[in-house]
Protein backbone atom coordinates (compact mmCIF):
# COMPACT_ATOMS: atom_id res chain seq x y z
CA UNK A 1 0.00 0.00 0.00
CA UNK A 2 1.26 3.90 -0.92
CA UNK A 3 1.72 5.80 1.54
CA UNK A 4 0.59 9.55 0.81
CA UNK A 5 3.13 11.30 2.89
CA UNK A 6 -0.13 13.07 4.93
CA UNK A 7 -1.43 12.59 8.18
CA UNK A 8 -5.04 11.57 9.51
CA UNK A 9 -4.88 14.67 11.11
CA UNK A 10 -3.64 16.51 7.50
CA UNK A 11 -6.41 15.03 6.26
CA UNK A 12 -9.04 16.46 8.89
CA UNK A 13 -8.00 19.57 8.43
CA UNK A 14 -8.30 19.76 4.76
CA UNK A 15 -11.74 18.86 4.97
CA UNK A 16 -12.45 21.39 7.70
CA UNK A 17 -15.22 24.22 6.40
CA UNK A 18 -14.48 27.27 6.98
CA UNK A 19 -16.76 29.53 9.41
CA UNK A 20 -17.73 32.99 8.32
CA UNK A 21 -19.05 35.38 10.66
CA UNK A 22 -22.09 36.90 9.88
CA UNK A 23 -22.61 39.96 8.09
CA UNK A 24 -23.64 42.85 10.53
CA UNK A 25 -26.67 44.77 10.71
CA UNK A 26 -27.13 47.44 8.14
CA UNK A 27 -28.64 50.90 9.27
CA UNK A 28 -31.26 50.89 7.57
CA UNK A 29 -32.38 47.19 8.86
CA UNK A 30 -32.15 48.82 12.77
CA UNK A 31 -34.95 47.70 14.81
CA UNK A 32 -36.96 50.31 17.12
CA UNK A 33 -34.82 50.06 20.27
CA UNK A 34 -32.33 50.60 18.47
CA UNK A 35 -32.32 53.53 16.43
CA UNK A 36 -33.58 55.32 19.71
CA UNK A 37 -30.64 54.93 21.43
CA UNK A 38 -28.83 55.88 18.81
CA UNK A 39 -30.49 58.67 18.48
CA UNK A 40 -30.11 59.76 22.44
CA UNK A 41 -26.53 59.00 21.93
CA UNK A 42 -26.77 61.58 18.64
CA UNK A 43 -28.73 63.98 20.75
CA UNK A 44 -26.13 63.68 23.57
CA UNK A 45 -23.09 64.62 21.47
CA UNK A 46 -24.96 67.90 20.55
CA UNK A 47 -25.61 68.66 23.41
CA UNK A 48 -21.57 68.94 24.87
CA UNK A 49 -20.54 70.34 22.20
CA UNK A 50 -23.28 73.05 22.25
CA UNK A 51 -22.65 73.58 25.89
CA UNK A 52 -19.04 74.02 25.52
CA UNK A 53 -19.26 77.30 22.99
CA UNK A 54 -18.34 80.22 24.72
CA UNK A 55 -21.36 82.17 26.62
CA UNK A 56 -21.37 84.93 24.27
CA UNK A 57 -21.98 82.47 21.42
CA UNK A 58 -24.76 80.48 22.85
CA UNK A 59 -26.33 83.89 23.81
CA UNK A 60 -26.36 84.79 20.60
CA UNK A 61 -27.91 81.47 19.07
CA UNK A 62 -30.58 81.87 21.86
CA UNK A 63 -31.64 85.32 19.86
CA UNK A 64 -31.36 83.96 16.97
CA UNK A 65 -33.76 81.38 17.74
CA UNK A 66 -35.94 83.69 19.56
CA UNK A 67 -36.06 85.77 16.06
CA UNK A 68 -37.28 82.39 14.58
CA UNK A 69 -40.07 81.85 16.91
CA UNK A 70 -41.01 85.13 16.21
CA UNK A 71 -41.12 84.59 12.82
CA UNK A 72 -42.95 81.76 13.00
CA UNK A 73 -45.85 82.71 15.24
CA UNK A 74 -46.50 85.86 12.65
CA UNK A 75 -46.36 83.57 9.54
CA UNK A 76 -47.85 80.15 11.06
CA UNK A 77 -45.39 78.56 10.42
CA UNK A 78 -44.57 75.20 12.74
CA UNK A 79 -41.35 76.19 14.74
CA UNK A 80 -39.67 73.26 13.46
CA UNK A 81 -40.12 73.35 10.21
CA UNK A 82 -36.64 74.55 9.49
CA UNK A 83 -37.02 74.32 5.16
CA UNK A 84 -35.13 75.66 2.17
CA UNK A 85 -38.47 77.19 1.79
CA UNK A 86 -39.45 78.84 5.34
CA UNK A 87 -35.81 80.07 5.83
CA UNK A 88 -36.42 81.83 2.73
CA UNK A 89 -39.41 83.91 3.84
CA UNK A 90 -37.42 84.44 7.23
CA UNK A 91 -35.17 86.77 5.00
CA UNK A 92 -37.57 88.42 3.89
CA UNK A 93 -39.92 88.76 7.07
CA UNK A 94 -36.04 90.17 8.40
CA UNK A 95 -35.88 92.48 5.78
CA UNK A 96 -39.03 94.18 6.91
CA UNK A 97 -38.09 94.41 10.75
CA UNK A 98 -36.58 97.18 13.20
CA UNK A 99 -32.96 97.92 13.10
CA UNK A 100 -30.70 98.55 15.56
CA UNK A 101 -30.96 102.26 15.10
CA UNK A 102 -34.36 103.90 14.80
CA UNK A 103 -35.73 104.70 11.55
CA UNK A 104 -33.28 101.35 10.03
CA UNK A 105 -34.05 98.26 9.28
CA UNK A 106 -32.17 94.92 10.19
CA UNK A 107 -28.94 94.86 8.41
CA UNK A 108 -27.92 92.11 6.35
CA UNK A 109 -24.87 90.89 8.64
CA UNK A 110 -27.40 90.46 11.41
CA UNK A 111 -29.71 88.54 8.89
CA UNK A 112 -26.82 86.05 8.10
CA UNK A 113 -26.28 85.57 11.53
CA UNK A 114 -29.63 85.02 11.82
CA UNK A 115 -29.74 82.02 9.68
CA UNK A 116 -26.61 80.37 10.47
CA UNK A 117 -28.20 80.66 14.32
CA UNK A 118 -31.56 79.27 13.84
CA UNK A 119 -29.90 76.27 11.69
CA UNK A 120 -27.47 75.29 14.60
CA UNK A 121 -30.54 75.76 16.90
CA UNK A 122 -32.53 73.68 15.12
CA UNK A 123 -29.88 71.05 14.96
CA UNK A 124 -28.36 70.94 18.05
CA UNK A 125 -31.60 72.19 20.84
CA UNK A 126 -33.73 70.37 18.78
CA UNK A 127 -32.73 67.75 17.55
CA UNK A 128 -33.86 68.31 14.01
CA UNK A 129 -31.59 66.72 10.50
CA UNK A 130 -31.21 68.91 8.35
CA UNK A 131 -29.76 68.67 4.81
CA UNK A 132 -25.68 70.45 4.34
CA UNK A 133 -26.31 73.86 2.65
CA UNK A 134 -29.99 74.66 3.78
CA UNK A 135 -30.04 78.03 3.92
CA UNK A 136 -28.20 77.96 0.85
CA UNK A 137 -31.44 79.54 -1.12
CA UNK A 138 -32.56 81.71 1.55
CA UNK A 139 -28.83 83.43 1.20
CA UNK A 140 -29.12 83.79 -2.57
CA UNK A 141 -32.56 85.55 -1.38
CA UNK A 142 -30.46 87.93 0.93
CA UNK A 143 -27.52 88.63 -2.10
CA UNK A 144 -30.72 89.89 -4.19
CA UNK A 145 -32.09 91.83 -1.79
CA UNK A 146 -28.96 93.48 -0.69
CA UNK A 147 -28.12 94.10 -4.68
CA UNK A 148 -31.74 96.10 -4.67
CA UNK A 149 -31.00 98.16 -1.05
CA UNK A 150 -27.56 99.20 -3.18
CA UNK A 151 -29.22 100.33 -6.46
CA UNK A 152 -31.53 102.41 -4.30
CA UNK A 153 -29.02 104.27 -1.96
CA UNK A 154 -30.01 102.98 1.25
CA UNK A 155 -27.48 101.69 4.05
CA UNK A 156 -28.17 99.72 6.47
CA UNK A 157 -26.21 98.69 9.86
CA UNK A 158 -23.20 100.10 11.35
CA UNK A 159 -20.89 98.87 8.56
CA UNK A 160 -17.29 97.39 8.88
CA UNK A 161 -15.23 98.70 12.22
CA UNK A 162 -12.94 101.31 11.20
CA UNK A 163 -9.19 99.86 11.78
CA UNK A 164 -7.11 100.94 14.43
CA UNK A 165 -3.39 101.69 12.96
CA UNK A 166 -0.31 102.17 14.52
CA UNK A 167 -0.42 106.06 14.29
CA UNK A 168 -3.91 106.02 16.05
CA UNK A 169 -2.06 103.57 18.61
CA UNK A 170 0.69 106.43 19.32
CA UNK A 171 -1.71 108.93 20.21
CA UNK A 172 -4.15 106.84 22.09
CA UNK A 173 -0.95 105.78 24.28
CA UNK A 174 0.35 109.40 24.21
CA UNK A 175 -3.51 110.50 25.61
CA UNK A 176 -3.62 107.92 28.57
CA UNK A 177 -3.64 109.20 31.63
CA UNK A 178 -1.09 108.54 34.36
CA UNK A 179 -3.29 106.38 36.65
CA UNK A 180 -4.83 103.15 36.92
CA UNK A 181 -7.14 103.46 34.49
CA UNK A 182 -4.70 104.80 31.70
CA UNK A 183 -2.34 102.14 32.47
CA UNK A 184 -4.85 99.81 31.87
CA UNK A 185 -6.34 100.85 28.81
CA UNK A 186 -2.56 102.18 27.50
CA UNK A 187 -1.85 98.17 28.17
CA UNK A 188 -5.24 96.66 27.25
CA UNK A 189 -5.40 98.35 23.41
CA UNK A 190 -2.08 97.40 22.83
CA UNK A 191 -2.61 93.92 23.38
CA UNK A 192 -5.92 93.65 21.74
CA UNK A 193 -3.97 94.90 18.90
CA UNK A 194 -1.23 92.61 19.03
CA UNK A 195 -3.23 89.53 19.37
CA UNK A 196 -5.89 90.94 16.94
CA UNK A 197 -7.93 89.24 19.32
CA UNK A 198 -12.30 89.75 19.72
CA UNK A 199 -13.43 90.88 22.64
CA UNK A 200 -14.59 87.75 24.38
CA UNK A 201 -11.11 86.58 23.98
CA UNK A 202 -9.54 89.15 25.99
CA UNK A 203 -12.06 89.21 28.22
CA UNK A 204 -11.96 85.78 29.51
CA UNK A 205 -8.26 85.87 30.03
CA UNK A 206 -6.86 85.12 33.42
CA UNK A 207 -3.09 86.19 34.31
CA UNK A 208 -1.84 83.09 33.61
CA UNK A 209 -2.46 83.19 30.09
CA UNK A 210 0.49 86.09 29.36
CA UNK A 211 3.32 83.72 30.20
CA UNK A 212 6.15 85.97 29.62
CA UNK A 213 9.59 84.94 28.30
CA UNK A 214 12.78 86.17 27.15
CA UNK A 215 11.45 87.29 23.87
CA UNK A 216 8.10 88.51 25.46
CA UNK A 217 4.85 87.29 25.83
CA UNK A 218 2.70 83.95 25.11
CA UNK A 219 -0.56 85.04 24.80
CA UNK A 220 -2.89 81.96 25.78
CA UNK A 221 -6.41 82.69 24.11
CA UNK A 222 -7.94 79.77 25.37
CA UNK A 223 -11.45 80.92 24.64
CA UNK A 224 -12.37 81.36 21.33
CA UNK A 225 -15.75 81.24 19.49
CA UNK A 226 -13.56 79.66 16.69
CA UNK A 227 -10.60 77.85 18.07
CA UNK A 228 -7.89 78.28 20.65
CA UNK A 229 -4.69 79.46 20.24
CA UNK A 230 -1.47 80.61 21.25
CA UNK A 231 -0.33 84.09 19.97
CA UNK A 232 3.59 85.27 20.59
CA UNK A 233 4.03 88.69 21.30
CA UNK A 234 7.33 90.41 20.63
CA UNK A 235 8.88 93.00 22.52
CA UNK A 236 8.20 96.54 20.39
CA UNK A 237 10.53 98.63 18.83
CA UNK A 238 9.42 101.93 20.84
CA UNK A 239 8.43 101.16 25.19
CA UNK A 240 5.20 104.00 24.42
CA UNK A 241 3.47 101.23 21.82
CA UNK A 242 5.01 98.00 23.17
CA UNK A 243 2.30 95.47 24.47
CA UNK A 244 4.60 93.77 26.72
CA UNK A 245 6.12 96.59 28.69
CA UNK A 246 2.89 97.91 29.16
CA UNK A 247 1.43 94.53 30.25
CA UNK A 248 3.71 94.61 33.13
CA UNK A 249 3.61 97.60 33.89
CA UNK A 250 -0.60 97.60 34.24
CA UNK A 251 0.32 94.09 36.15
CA UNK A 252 2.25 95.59 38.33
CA UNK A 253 0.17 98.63 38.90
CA UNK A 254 -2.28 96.43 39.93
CA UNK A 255 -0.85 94.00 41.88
CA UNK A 256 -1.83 91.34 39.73
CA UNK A 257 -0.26 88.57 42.27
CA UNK A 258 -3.01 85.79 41.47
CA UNK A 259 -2.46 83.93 38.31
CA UNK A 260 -5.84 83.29 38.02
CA UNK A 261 -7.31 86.90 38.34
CA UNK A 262 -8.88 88.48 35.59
CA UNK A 263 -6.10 89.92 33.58
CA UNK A 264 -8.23 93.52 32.80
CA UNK A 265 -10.16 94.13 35.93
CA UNK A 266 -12.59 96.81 36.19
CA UNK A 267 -11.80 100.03 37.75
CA UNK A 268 -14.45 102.30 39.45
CA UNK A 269 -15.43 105.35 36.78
CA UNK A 270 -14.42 108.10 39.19
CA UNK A 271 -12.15 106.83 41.34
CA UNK A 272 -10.21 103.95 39.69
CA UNK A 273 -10.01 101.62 42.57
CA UNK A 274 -10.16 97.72 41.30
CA UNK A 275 -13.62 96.19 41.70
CA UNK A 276 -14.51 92.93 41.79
CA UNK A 277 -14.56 90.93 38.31
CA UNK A 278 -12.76 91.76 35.48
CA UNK A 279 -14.18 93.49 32.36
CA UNK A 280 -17.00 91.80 29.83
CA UNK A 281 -16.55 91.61 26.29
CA UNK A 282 -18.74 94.50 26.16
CA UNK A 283 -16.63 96.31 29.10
CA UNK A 284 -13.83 95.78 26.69
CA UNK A 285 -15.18 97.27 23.55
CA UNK A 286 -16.35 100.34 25.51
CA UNK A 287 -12.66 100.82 26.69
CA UNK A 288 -11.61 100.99 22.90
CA UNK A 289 -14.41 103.67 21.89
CA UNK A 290 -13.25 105.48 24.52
CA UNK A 291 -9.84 105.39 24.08
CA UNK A 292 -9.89 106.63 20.93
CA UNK A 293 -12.43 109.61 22.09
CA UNK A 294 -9.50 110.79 24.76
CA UNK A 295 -6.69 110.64 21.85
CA UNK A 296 -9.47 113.17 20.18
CA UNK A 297 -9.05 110.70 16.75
CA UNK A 298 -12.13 111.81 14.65
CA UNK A 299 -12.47 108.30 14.08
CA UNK A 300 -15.08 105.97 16.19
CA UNK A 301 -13.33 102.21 17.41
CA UNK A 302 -15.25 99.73 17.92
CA UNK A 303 -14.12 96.47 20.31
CA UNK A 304 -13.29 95.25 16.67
CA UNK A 305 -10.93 97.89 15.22
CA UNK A 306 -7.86 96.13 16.56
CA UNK A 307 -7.91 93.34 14.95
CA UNK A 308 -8.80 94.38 11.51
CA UNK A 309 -6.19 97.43 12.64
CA UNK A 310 -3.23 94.56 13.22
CA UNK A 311 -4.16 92.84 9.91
CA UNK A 312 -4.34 96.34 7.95
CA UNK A 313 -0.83 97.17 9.67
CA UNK A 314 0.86 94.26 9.01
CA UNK A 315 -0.07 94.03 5.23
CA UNK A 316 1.11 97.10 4.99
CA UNK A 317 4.66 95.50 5.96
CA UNK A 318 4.20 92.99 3.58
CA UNK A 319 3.25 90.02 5.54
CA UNK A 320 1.73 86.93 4.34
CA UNK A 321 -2.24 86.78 4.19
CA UNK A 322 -1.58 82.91 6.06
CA UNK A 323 1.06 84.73 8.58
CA UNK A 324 -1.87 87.62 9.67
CA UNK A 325 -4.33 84.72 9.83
CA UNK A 326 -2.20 82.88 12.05
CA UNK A 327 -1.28 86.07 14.36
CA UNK A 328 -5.52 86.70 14.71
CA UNK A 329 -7.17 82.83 14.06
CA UNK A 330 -8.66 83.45 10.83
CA UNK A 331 -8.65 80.52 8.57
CA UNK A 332 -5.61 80.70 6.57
CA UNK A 333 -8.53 81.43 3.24
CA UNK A 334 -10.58 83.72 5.39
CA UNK A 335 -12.80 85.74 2.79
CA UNK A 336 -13.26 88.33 5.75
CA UNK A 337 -9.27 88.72 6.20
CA UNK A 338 -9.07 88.53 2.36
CA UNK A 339 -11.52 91.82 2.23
CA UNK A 340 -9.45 93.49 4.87
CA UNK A 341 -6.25 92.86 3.05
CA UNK A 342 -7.74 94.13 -0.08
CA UNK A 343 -8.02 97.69 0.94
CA UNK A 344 -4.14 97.74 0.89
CA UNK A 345 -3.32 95.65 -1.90
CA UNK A 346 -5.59 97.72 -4.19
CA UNK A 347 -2.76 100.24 -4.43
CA UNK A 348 0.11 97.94 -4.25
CA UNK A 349 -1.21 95.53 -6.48
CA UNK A 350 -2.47 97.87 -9.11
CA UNK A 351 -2.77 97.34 -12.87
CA UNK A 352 -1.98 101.18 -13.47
CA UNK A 353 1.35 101.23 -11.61
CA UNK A 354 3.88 101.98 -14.17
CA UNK A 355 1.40 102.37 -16.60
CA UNK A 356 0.76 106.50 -16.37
């Protein structure tokens, strides 16, 4: 007899079948039980990420959503019936509504903000799925109507906030008074400046977050309606504009010991003792305005005129567009940064130079 050269137990496992798992569950084959939980878990997720935007940002939502309801009750519409359609007449029920100033009518920023509000609302308070791009149509309404306001002359809202420059920063420093209060807002326009940071950013900043070093200050904006980050700030060329000489010496003035103090307290109006608590992102803006009313600059600042100011100024040196982004936490892309930019590289980048 021929031997095959293979084992009995060769042989076994050559006749072996082989065991497939089963395939899993598809979505759509989900049973009841199921796609609820799933769902709570969805609903869940939301839910921390919505309550970990800044205040000032889920503030803002909250009127936005408020604006809806409004809407809704005066067109009967159902308050969750968040369509291509409905957000569509919500422009135009906007367009027809009080501005901020009397005798105006909403401006078309605040009706963009509008919509992006009421969509993250709807999404993540309500729980609502809605389609990428819904308000797509509703902001081609808004481009036509705005096109229309234009052809007739009219202006709405306050407009852009005038930059602060470098020259304006001079004379605001020059204008400070030598006292707490000057100190501080001498310190705190310099580093809004530097950072081109938005209010809320300075404003939630403890001591801690200016870690100085050798070269001068790490700026930690650690909240952000957009994203954190970490901004350096060099030591300036002349001690009257330099953010981080006058960061110390406002922390020193005010005995800023705690690292976990507000960085820009608030003073008392007449008498500039520290109270308690340290300045609101509206507190902050207001210190701006009036900072540039003391310098006697013609020229009203809003809590937003230092950071398109930094970006203006540095263009103007010739830094990159992804270098200013970086500095103030625009995208690198940012179409608003890309507008700001634009009113200097009009006249460097000119088709008429050496031309006439």
């Amino acid at each position: 007899m021929r031997r095959t050269g293979r084992s009995m137990a060769d042989s076994q496992k050559a006749v072996e079948s082989v065991v497939f798992p089963a395939a899993p569950t598809r979505p759509e084959e989900y049973d009841t039980a199921t796609r609820a939980v799933l769902d709570h878990i969805d609903r869940q997720a939301i839910r921390t990420v919505s309550d970990g935007r800044p205040e000032r940002t889920r503030s803002g939502y909250a009127q936005d959503w408020a604006s809806w309801t409004k809407f809704c009750a005066a067109s009967e519409v159902p308050v969750l019936a968040v369509t291509a359609g409905t957000l569509v007449m919500f422009v135009e029920w906007l367009w027809t509504q009080p501005g901020w100033k009397k005798g105006t009518c909403t401006a078309p920023s605040t009706i963009d903000r509008r919509l992006s509000g009421t969509v993250v609302s709807a999404r993540a308070e309500h729980g609502v799925r809605l389609e990428e791009g819904i308000a797509r149509l509703a902001r081609n309404r808004l481009k036509q109507l705005v096109k229309e306001m234009e052809a007739s002359g009219e202006t709405r809202g306050r407009g852009q906030a005038p930059p602060l420059l470098v020259d304006h920063l001079a004379r605001i420093s020059a204008a400070c008074p030598d006292n707490l209060m000057g100190i501080r807002d001498r310190a705190l326009v310099l580093m809004h400046f530097a950072v081109a940071g938005r209010e809320h950013e300075l404003s939630f900043n403890r001591v801690r977050d200016y870690a100085e070093t050798p070269a001068g200050i790490q700026a930690d904006l650690r909240v952000s309606k957009v994203r954190p980050r970490i901004v350096p700030v060099p030591y300036g060329s002349r001690p009257s504009v330099c953010p981080v000489r006058t960061w110390q010496a406002w922390k020193d003035a005010a005995a800023l010991d705690d690292p976990d103090s507000p960085a820009w307290l608030r003073l008392h109006s007449r008498r500039h003792t520290v109270q308690e608590g340290g300045l609101s992102p509206e507190g902050i803006g207001d210190v701006i305005t009036r900072a540039g009313e003391r310098a006697g600059i013609e020229i009203r600042f809003t809590g937003h005129s230092p950071r398109r100011g930094l970006a203006t100024s540095s263009r103007l040196k010739g830094h990159d567009q992804i270098v200013i982004a970086k500095q103030g936490g625009w995208a690198p892309h940012s179409k608003v940064l890309a507008g700001y930019l634009e009113v200097v590289d009009q006249w460097e980048d000119n088709a008429l130079l050496g031309v006439l």
